[in-house]
N, C-alpha and C. Protein backbone atom coordinates (compact mmCIF):
# COMPACT_ATOMS: atom_id res chain seq x y z
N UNK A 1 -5.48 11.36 35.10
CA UNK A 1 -5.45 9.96 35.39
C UNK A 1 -6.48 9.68 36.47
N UNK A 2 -7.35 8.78 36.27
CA UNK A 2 -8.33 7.93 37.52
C UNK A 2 -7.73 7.26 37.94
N UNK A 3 -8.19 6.82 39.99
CA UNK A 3 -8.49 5.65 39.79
C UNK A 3 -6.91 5.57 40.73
N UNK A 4 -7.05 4.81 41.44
CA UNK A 4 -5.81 4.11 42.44
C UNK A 4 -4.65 3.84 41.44
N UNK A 5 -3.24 4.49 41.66
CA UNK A 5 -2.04 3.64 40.91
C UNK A 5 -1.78 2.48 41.41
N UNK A 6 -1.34 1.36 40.79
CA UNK A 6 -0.60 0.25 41.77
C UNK A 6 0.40 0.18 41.51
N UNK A 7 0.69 -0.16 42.56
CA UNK A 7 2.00 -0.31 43.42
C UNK A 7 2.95 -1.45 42.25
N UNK A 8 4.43 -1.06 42.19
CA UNK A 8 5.10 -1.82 41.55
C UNK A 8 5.36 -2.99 42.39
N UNK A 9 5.52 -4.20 41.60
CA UNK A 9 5.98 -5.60 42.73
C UNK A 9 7.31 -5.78 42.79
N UNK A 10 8.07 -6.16 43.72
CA UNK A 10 9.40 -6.63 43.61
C UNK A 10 10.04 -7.37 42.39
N UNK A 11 8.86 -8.44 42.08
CA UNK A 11 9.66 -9.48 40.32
C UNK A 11 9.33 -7.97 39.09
N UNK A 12 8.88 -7.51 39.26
CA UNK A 12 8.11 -6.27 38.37
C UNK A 12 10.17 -5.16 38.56
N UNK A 13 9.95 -5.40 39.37
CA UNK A 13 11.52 -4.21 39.89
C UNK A 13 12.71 -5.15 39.25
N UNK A 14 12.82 -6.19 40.06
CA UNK A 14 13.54 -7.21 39.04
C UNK A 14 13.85 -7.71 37.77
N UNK A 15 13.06 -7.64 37.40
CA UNK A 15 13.20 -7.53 36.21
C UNK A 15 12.99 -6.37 35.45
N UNK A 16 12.81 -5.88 35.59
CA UNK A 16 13.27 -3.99 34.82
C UNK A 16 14.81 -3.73 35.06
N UNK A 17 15.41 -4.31 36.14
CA UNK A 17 16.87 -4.39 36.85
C UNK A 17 17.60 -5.40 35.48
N UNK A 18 17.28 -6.43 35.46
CA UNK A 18 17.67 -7.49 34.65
C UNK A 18 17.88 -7.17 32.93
N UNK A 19 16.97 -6.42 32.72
CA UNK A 19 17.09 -5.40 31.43
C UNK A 19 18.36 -4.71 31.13
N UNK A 20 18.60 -4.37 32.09
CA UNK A 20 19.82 -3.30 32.01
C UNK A 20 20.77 -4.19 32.00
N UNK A 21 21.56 -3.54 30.89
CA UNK A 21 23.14 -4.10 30.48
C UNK A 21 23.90 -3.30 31.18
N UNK A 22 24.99 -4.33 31.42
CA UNK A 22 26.20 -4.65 32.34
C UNK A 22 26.88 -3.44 31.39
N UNK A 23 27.98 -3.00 32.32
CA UNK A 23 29.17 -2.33 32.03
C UNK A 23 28.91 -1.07 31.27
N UNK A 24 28.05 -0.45 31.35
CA UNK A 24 27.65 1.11 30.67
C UNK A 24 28.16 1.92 31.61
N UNK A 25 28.39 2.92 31.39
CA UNK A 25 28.81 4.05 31.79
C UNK A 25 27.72 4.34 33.15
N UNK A 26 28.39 5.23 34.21
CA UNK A 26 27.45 5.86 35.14
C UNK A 26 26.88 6.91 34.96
N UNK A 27 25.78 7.25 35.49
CA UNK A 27 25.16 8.43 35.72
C UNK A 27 25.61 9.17 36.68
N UNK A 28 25.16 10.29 36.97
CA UNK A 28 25.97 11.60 37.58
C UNK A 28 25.86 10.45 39.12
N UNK A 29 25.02 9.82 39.22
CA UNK A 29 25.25 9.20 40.70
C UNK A 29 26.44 8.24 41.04
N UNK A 30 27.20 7.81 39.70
CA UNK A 30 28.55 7.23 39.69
C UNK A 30 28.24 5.56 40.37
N UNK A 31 26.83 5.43 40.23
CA UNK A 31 26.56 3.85 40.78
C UNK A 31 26.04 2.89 39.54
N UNK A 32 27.21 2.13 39.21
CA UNK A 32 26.81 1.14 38.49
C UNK A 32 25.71 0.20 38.23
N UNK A 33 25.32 -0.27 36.62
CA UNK A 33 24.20 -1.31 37.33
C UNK A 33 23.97 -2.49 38.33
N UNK A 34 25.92 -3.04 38.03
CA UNK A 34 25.75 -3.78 38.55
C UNK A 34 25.70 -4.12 39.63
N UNK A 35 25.86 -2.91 40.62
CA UNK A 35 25.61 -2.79 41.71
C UNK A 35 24.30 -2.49 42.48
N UNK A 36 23.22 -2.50 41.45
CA UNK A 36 21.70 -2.31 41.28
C UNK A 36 21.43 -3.73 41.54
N UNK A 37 22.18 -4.48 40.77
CA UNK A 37 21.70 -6.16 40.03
C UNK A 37 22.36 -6.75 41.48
N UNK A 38 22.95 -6.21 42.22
CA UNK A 38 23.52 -7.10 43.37
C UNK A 38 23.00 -6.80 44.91
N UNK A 39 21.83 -5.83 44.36
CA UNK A 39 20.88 -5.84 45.85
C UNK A 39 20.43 -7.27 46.20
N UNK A 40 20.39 -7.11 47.68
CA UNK A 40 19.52 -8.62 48.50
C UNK A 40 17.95 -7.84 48.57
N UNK A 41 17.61 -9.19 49.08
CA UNK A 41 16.28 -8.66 49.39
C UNK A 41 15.79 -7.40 50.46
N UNK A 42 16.42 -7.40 51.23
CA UNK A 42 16.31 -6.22 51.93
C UNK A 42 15.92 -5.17 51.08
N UNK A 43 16.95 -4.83 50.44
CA UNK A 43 17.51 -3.55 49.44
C UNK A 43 15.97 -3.17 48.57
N UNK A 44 15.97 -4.57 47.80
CA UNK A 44 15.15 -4.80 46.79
C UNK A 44 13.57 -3.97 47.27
N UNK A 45 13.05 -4.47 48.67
CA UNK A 45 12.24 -4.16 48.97
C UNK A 45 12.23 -2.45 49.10
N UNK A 46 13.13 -1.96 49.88
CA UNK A 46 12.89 -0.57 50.01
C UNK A 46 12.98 -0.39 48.53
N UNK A 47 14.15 -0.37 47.70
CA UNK A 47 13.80 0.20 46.11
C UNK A 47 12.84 0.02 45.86
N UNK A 48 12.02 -1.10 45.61
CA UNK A 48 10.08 -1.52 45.07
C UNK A 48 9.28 -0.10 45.82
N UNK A 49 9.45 0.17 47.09
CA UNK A 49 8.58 0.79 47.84
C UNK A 49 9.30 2.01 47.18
N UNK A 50 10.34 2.46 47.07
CA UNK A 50 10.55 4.21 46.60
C UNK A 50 9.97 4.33 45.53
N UNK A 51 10.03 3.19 44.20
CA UNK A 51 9.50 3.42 42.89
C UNK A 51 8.30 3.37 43.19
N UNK A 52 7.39 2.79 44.06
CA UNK A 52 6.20 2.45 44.08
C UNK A 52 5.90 4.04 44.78
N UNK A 53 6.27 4.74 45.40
CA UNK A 53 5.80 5.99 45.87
C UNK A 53 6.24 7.07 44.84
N UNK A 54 7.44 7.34 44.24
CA UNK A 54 7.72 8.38 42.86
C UNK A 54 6.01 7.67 42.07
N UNK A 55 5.44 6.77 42.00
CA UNK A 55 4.52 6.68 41.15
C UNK A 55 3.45 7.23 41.61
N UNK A 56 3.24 6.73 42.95
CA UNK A 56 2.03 7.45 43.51
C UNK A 56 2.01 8.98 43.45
N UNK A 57 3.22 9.45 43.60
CA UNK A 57 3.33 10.71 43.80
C UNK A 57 3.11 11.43 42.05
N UNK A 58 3.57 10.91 41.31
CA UNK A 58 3.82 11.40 39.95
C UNK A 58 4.65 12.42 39.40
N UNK A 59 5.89 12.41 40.47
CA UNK A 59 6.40 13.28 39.94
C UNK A 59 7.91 12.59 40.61
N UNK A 60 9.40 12.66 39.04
CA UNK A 60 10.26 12.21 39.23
C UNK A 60 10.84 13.27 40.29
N UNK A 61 12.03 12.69 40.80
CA UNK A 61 12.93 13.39 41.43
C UNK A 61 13.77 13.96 41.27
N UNK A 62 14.12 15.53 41.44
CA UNK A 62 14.97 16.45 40.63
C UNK A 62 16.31 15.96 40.22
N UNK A 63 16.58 15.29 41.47
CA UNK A 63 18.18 14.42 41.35
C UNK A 63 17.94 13.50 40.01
N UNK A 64 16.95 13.13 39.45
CA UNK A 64 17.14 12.44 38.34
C UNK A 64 16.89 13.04 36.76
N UNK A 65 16.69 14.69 37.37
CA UNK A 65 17.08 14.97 36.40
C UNK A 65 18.22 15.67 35.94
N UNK A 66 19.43 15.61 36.73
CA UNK A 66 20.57 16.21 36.86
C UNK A 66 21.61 15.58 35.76
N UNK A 67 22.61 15.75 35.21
CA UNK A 67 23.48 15.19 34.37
C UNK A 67 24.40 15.91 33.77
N UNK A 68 25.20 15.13 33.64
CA UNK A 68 26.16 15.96 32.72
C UNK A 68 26.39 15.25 31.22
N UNK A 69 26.09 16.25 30.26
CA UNK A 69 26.09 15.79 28.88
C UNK A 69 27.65 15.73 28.58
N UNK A 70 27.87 14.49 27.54
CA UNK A 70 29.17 13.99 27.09
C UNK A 70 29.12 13.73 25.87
N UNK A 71 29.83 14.50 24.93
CA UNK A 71 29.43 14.48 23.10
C UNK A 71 30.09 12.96 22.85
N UNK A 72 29.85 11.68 22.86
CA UNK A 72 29.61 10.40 22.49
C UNK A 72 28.89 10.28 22.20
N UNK A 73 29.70 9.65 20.73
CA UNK A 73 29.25 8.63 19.94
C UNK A 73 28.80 7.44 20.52
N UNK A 74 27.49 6.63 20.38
CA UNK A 74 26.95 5.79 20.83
C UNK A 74 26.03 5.03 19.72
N UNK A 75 26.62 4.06 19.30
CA UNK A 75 25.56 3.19 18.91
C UNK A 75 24.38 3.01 18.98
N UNK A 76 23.16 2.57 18.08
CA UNK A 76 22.07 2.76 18.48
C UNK A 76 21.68 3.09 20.12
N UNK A 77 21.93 4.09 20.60
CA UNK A 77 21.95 4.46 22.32
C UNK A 77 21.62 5.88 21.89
N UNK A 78 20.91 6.42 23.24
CA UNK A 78 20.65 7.73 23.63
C UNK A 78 21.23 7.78 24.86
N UNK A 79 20.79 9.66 25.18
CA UNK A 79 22.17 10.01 26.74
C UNK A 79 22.16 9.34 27.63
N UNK A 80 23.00 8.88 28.04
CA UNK A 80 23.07 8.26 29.18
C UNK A 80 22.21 9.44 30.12
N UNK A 81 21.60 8.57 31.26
CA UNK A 81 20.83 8.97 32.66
C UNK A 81 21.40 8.09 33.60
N UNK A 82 20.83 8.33 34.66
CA UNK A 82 21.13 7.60 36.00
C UNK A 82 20.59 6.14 35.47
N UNK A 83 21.03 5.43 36.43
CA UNK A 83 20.54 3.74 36.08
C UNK A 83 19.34 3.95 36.84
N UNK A 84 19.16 4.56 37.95
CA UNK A 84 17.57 4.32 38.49
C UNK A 84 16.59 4.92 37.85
N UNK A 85 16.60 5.97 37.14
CA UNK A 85 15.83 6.88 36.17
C UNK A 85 15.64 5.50 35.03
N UNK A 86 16.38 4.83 34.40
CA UNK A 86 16.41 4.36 33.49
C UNK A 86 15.85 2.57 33.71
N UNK A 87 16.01 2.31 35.11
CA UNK A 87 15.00 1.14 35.56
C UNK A 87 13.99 1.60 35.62
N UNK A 88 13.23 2.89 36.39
CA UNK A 88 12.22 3.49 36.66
C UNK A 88 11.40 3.15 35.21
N UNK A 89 12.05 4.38 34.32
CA UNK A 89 11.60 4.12 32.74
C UNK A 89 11.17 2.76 32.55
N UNK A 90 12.49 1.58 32.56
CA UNK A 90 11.42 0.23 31.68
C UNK A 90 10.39 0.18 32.50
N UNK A 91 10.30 -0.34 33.72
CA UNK A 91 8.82 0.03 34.59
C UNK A 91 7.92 0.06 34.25
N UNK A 92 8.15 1.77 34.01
CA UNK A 92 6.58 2.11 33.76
C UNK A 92 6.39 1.68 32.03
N UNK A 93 7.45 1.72 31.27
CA UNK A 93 7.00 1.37 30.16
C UNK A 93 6.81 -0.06 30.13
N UNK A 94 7.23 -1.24 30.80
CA UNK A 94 6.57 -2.48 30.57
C UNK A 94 5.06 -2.56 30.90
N UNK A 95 4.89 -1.74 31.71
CA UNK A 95 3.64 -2.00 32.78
C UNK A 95 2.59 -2.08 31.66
N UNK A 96 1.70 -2.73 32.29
CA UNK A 96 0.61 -2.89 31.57
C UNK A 96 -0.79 -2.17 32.06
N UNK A 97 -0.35 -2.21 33.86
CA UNK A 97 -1.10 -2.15 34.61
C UNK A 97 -1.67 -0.44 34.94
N UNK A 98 -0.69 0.35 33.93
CA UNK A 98 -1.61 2.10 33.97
C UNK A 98 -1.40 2.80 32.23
N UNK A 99 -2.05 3.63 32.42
CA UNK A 99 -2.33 4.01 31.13
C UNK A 99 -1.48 4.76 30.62
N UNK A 100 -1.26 5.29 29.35
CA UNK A 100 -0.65 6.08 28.83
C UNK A 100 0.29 7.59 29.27
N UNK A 101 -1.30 8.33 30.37
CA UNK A 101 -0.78 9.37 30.98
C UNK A 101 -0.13 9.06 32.15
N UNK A 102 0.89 8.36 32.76
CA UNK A 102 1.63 8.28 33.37
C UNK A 102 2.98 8.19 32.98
N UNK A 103 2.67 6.88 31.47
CA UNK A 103 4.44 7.19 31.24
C UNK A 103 4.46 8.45 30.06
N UNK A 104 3.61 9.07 29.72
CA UNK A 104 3.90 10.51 28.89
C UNK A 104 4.18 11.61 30.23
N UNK A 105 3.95 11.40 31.17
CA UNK A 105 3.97 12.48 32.60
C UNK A 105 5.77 12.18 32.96
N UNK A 106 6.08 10.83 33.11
CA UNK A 106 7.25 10.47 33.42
C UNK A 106 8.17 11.44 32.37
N UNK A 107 8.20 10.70 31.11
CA UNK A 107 8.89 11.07 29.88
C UNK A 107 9.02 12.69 29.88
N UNK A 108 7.73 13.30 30.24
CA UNK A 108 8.29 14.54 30.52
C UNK A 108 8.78 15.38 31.63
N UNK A 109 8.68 14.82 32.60
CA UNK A 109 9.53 15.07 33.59
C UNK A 109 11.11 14.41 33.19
N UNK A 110 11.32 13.68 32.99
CA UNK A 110 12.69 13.10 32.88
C UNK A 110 13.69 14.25 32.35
């Protein structure tokens, strides 16, 4: 990859947050979305700045790749992950703003 990453924006975090449906199951971190969806701004900001540094850095965080597998049946759905792994994900996959080898780097770290 070239070339400066940029930085995710807060409406950019927000809405990757807003994506995520209500009432799913937790990830091994046992923190709901909707308790993601009910940060203030304070909050909001440090989350923008951690995702915005896992990017710079390029490499996820081991804690997100931790889990415990559960043989459910799920409707068009795959395994559940953490909700921040899984905001992270839309992220980088909405983004427009980097190329390919970042979210194939993510995807395989995950």
């Amino acid at each position: 990859m070239n070339g400066p990453i940029n930085l995710w924006s807060e409406s950019e975090v927000r809405r990757a947050m807003g994506k995520m449906k209500d009432g799913k199951a937790t990830g091994p971190d046992g923190v709901p979305i909707e308790a993601w969806k009910a940060l203030g701004e304070h909050e909001i900001k440090w989350f923008t700045r951690f995702l915005s540094t896992v990017t710079a850095k390029g490499r996820i965080p081991d804690a997100w790749r931790r889990s415990t597998i559960v043989p459910i049946f799920k409707q068009n759905g795959d395994a559940m992950n953490a909700h921040m792994m899984k905001m992270y994900e839309r992220l980088v996959d909405s983004s427009e703003r980097i190329g390919p080898n970042l979210t194939r780097a993510v995807r395989l770290h995950a």
